[in-house]
Protein backbone atom coordinates (compact mmCIF):
# COMPACT_ATOMS: atom_id res chain seq x y z
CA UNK A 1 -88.17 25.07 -13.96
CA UNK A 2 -92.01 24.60 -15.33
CA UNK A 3 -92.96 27.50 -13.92
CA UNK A 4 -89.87 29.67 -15.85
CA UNK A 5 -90.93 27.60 -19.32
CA UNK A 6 -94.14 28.59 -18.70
CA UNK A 7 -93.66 32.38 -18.10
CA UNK A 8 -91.19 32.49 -20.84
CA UNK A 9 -94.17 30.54 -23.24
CA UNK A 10 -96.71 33.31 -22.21
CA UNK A 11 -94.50 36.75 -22.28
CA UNK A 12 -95.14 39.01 -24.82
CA UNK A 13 -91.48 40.01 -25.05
CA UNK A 14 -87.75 38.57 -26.40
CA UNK A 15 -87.08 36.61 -24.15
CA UNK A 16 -82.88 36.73 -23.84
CA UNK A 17 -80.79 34.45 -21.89
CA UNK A 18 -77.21 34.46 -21.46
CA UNK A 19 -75.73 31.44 -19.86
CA UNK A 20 -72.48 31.26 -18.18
CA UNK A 21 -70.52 28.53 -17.68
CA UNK A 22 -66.59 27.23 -16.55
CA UNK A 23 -65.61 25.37 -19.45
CA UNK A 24 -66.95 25.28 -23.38
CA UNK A 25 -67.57 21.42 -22.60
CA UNK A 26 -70.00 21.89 -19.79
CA UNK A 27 -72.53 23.47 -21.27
CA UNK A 28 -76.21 21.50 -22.10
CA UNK A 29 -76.30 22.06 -25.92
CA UNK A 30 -79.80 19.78 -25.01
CA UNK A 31 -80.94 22.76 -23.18
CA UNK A 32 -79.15 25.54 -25.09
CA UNK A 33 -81.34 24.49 -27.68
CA UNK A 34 -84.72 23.94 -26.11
CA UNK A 35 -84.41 27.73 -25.10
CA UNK A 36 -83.58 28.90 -28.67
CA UNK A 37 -85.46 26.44 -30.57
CA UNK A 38 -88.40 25.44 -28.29
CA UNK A 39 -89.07 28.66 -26.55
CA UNK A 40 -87.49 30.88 -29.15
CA UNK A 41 -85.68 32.70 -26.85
CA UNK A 42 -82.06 34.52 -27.78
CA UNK A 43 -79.76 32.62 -26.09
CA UNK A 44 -75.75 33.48 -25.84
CA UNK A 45 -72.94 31.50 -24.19
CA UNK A 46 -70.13 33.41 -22.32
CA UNK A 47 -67.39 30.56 -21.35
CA UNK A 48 -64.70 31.57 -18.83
CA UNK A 49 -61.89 29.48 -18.88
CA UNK A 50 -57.77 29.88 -18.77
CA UNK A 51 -57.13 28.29 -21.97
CA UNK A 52 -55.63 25.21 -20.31
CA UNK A 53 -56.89 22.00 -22.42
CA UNK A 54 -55.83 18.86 -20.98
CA UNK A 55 -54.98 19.89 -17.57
CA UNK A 56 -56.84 18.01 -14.48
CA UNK A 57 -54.78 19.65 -11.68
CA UNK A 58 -54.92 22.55 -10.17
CA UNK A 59 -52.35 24.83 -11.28
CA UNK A 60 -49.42 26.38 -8.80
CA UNK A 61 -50.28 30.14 -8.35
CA UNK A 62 -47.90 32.37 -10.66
CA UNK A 63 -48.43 35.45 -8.20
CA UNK A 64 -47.17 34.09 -4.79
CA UNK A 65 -44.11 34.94 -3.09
């Protein structure tokens, strides 16, 4: 990871990173905002998740015969 800081310190460009991630709770807001704030970089967050808050099982498959 130095080595990515340290190209992203010396580019001449916008940097723009889009991090993906499971769940809106498992992001690093810590790092999230080093990129933005630190390295001034735009940063997005694209979350993928099924909208099921609270569950801790797996879920039984709606599509099997």
């Amino acid at each position: 990871m130095p080595e990515t800081i340290e190209a992203i310190e010396r580019a001449r460009i916008t940097t723009r990173i889009l991090y993906v991630t499971a769940h809106p709770d498992d992001e690093s807001a810590a790092v999230l905002t080093y990129l933005a704030r630190g390295l001034h970089a735009d940063v997005a967050l694209l979350s993928l998740t099924r909208a099921r808050a609270g569950r801790t099982t797996s879920a039984p498959n709606k599509h099997r015969n």
